[in-house]
C-alpha atoms as a PDB file:
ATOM      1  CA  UNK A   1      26.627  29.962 -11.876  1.00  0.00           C
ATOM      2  CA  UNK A   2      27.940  31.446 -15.120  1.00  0.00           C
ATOM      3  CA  UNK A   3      29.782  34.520 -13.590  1.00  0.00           C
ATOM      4  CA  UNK A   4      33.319  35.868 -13.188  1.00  0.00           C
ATOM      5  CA  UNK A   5      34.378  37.798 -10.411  1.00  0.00           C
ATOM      6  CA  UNK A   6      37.212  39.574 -10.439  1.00  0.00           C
ATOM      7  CA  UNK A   7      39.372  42.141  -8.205  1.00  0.00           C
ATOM      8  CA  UNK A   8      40.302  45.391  -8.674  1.00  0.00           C
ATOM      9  CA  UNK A   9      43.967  46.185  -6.786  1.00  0.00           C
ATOM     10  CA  UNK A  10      43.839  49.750  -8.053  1.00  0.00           C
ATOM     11  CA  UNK A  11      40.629  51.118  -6.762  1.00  0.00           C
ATOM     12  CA  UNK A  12      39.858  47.790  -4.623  1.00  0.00           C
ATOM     13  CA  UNK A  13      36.171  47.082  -6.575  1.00  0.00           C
ATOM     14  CA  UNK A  14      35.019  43.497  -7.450  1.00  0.00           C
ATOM     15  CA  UNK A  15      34.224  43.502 -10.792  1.00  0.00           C
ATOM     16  CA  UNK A  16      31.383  40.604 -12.299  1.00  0.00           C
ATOM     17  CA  UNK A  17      30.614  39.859 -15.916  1.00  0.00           C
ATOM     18  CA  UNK A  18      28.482  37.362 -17.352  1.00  0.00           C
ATOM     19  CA  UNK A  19      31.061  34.057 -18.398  1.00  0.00           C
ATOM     20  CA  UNK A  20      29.503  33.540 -21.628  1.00  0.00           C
ATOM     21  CA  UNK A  21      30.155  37.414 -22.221  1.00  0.00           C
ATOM     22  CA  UNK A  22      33.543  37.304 -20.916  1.00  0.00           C
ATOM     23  CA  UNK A  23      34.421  33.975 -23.085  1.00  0.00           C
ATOM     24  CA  UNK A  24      32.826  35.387 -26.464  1.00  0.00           C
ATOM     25  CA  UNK A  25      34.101  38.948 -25.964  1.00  0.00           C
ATOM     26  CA  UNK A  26      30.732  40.059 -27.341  1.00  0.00           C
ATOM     27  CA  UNK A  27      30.075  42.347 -24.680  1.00  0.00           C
ATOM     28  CA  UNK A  28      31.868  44.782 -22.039  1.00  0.00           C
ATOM     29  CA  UNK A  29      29.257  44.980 -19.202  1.00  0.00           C
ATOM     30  CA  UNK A  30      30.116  44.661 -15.735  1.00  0.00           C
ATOM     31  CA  UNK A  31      29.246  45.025 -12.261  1.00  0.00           C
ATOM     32  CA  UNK A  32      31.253  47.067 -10.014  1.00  0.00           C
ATOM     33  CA  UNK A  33      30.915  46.656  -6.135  1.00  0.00           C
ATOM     34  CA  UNK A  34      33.341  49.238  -4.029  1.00  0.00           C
ATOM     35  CA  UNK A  35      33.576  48.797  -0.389  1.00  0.00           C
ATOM     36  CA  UNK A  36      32.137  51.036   1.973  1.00  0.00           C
ATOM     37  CA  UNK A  37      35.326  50.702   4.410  1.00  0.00           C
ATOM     38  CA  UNK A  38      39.036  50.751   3.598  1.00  0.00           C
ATOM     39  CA  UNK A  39      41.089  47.305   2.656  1.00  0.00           C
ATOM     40  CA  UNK A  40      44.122  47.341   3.757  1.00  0.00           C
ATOM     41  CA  UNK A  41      46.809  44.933   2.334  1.00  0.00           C
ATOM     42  CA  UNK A  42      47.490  43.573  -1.219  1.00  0.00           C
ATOM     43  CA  UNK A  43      44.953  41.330  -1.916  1.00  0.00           C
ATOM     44  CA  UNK A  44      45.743  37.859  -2.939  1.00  0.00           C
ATOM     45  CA  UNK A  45      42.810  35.481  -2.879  1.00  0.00           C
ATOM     46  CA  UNK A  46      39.088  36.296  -3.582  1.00  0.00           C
ATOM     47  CA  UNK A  47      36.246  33.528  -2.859  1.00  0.00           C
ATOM     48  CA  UNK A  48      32.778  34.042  -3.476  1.00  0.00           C
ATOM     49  CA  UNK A  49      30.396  31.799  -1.674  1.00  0.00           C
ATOM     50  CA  UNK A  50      27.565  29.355  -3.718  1.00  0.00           C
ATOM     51  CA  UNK A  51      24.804  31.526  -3.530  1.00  0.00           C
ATOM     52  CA  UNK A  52      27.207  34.726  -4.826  1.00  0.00           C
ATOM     53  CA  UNK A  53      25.739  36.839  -1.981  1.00  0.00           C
ATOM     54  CA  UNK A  54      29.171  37.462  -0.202  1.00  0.00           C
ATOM     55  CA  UNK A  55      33.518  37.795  -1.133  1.00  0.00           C
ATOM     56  CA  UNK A  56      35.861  36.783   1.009  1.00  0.00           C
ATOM     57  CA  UNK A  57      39.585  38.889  -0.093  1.00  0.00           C
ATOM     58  CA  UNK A  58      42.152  37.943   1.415  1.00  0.00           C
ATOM     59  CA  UNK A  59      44.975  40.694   2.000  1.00  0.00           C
ATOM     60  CA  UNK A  60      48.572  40.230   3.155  1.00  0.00           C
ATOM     61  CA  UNK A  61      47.270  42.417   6.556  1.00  0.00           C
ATOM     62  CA  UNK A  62      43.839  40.736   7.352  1.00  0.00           C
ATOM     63  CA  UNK A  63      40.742  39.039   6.057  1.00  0.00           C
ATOM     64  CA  UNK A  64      37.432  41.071   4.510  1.00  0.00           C
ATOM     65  CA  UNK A  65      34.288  40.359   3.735  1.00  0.00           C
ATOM     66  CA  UNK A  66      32.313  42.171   1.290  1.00  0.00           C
ATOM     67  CA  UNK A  67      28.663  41.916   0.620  1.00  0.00           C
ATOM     68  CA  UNK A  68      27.813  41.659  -3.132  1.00  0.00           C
ATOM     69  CA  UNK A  69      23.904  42.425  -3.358  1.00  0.00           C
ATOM     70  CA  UNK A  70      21.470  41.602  -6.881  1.00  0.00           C
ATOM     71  CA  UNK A  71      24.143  40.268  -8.771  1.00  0.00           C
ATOM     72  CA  UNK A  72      22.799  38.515 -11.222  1.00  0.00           C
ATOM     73  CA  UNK A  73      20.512  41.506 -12.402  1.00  0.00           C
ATOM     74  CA  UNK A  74      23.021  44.068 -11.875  1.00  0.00           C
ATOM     75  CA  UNK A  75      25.788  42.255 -14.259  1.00  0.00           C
ATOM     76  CA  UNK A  76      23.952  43.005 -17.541  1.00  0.00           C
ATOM     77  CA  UNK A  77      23.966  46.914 -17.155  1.00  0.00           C
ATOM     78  CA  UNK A  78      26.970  48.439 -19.164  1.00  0.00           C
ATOM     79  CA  UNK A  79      29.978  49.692 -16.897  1.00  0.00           C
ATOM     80  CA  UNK A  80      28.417  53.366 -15.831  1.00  0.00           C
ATOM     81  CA  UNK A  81      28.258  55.195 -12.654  1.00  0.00           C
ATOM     82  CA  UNK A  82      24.963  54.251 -12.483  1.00  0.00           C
ATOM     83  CA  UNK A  83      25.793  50.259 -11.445  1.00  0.00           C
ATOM     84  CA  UNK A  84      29.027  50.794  -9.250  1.00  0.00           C
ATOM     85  CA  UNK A  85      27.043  49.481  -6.176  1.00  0.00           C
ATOM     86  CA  UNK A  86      28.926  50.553  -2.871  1.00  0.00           C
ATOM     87  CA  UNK A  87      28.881  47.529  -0.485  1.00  0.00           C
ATOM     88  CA  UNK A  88      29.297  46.634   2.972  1.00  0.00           C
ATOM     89  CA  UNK A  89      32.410  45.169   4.049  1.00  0.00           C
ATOM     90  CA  UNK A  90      34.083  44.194   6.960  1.00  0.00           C
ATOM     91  CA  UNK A  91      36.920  42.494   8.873  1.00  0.00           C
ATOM     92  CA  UNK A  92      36.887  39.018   9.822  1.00  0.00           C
ATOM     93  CA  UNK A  93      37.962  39.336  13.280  1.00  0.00           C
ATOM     94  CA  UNK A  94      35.892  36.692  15.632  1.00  0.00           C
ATOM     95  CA  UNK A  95      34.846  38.032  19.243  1.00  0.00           C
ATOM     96  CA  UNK A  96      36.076  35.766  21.800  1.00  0.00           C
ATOM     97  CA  UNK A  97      39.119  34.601  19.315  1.00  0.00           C
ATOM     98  CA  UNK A  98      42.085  32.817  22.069  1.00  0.00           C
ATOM     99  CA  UNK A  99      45.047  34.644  20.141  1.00  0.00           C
ATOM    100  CA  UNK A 100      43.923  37.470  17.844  1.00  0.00           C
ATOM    101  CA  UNK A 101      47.347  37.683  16.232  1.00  0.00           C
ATOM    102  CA  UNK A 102      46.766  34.546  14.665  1.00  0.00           C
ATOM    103  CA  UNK A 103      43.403  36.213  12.534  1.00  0.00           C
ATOM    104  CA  UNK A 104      46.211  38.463  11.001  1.00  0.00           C
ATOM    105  CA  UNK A 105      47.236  36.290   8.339  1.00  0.00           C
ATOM    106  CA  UNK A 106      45.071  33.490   6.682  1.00  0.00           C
ATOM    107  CA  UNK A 107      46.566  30.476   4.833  1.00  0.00           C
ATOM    108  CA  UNK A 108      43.622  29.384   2.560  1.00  0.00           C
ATOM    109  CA  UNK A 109      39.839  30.501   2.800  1.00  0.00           C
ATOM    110  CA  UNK A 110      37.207  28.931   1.682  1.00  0.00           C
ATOM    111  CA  UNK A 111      33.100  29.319   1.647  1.00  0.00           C
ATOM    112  CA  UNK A 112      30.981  26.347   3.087  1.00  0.00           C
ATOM    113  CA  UNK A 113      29.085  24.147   0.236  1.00  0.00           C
ATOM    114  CA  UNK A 114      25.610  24.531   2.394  1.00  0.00           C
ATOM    115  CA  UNK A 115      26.078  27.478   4.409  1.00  0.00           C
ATOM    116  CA  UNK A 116      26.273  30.858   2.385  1.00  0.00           C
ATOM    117  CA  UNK A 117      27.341  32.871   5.711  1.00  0.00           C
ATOM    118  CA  UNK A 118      30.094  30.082   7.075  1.00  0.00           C
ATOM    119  CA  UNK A 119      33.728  30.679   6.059  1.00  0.00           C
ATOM    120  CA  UNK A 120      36.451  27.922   6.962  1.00  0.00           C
ATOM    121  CA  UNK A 121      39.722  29.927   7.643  1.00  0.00           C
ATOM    122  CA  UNK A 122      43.153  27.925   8.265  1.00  0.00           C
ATOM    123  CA  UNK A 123      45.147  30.986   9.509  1.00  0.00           C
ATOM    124  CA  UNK A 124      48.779  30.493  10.615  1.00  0.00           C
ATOM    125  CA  UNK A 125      48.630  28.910  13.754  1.00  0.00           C
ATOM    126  CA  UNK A 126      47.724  25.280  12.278  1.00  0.00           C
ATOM    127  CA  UNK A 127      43.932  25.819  13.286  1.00  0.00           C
ATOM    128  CA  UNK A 128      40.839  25.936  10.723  1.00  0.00           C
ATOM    129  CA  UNK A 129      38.161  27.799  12.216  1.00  0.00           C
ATOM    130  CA  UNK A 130      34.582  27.914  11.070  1.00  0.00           C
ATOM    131  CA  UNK A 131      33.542  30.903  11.488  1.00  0.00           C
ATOM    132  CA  UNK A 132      30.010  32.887  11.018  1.00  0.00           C
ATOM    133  CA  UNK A 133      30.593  35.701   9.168  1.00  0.00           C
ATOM    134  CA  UNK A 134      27.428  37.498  10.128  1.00  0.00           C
ATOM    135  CA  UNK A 135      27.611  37.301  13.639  1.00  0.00           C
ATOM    136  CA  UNK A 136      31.815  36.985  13.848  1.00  0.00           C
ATOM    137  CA  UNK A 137      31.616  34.000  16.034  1.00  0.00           C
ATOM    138  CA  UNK A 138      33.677  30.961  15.662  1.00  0.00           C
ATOM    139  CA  UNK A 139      31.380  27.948  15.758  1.00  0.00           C
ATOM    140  CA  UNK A 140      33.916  25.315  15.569  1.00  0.00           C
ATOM    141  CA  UNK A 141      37.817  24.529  15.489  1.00  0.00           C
ATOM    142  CA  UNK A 142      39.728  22.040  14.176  1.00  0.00           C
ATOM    143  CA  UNK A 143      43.188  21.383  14.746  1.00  0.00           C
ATOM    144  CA  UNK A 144      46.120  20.225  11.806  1.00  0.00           C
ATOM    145  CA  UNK A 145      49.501  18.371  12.936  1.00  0.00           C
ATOM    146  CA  UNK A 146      51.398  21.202  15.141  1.00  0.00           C
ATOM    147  CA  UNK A 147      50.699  24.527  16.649  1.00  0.00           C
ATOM    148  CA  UNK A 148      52.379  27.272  18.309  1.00  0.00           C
ATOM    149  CA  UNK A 149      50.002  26.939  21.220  1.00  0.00           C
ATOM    150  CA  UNK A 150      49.546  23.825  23.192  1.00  0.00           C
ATOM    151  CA  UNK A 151      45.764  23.637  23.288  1.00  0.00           C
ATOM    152  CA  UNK A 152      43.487  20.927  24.265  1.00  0.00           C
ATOM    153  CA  UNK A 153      42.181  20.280  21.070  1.00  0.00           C
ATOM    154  CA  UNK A 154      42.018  17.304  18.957  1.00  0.00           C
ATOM    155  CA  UNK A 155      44.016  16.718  15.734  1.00  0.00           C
ATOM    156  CA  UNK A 156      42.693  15.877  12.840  1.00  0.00           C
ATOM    157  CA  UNK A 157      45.467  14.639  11.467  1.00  0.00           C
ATOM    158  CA  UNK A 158      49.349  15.122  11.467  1.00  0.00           C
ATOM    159  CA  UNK A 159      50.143  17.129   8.671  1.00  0.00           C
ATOM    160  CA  UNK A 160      53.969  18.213   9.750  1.00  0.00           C
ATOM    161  CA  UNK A 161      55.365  22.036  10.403  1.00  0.00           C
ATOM    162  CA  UNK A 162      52.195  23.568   8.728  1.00  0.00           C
ATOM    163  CA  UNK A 163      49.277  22.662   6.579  1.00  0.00           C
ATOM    164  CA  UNK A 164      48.797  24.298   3.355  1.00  0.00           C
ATOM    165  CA  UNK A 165      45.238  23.570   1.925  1.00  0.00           C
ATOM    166  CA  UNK A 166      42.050  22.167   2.239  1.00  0.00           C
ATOM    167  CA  UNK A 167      38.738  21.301   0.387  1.00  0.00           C
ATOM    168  CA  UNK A 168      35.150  19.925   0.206  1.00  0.00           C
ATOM    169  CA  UNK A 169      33.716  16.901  -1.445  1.00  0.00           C
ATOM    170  CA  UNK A 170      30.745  15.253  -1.890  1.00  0.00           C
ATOM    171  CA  UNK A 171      30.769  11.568  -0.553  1.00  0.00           C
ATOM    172  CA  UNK A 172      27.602   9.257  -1.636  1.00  0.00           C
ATOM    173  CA  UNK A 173      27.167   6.855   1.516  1.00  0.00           C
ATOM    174  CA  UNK A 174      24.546   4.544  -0.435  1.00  0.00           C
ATOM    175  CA  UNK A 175      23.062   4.244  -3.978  1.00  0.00           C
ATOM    176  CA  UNK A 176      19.032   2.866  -4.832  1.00  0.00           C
ATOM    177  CA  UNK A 177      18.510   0.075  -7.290  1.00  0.00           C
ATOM    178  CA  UNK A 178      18.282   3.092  -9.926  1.00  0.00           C
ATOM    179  CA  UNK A 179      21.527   4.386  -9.598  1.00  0.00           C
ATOM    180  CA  UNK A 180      20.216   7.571  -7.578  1.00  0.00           C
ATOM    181  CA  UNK A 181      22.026   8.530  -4.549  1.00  0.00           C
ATOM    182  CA  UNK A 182      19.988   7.992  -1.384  1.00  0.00           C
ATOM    183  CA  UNK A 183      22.764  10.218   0.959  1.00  0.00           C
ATOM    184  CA  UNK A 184      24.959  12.123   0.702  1.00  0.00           C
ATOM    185  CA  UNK A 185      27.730  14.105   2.936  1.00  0.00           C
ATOM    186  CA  UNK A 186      30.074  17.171   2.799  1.00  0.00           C
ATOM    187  CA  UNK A 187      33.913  15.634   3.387  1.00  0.00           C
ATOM    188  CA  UNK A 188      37.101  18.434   3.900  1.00  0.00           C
ATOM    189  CA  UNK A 189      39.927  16.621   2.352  1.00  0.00           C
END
């Protein structure tokens, strides 16, 4: 989408610049975004979904979420007062959530392809949750090789003591005459 977001550990602010700025050094302009709650933790991952309307930061304490509003018009103002844009965030903490220690500490996080407000956690306890992050309810749940609970749950596959990753592709299912692709599906790998 031609932007760079980046995170601020001193005064925990997203900052996003144009790439072709950033990659020329022609220019200095930035959007800030500060949270309108406290982040606790030292941050160590930030994901932006496809549709750059949301961050997911990932601390060594929790998971956030922070709303990033009109960023593509708010990038090209120079770095003044004026454009530090104080956003929502909050903590991703699903209602209903079996054992809420296990939402302390996230493994990987990443944004759905399709969905701009569905996150796919794997936190520690082997599980990856989809979660939405507007309404903090976990729509689905997945299990990977073991688990410190013995829940009822099917595995998706074996993976040993722990998993450590996981991503999307796109799969084709069937190509026309032309070379065009007639389907195609989201596949976590």
């Amino acid at each position: 989408n031609g932007l760079i977001f980046a995170f601020d550990p001193i005064h925990r602010n997203i900052l996003v610049t144009r790439a072709s700025s950033f990659i020329n050094q022609t220019s200095e302009k930035y959007q800030v975004y500060r949270p309108s709650a406290i982040m606790y933790g030292d941050p160590d991952l930030l994901r932006v979904n496809e549709s750059t309307t949301k961050a997911a930061i990932r601390t060594d304490q929790s998971l956030f979420i922070m709303d990033l509003p009109h960023v593509y018009h708010c990038c090209l103002l120079p770095p003044t007062a004026n454009n530090i844009t104080k956003s929502r965030v909050w903590l991703v903490r699903p209602e209903y959530a079996d054992e809420p220690t296990f939402f302390d500490r996230a493994l990987q996080v990443r944004w759905h392809p399709v969905q701009s407000c569905h996150l796919i956690v794997l936190f520690i306890d082997n599980y990856l949750r989809l979660i939405d992050v507007q309404t903090q309810i976990i729509l689905n749940i997945l299990s990977l090789g073991r688990h410190p609970t013995s829940n009822p749950l099917s595995t998706v596959i074996p993976l040993g003591e722990h998993a450590v990753d996981f991503a999307f592709v796109w799969q084709v299912n069937e190509t026309v005459n032309d070379g065009t692709a007639e389907d195609q599906q989201i596949m976590l790998i």
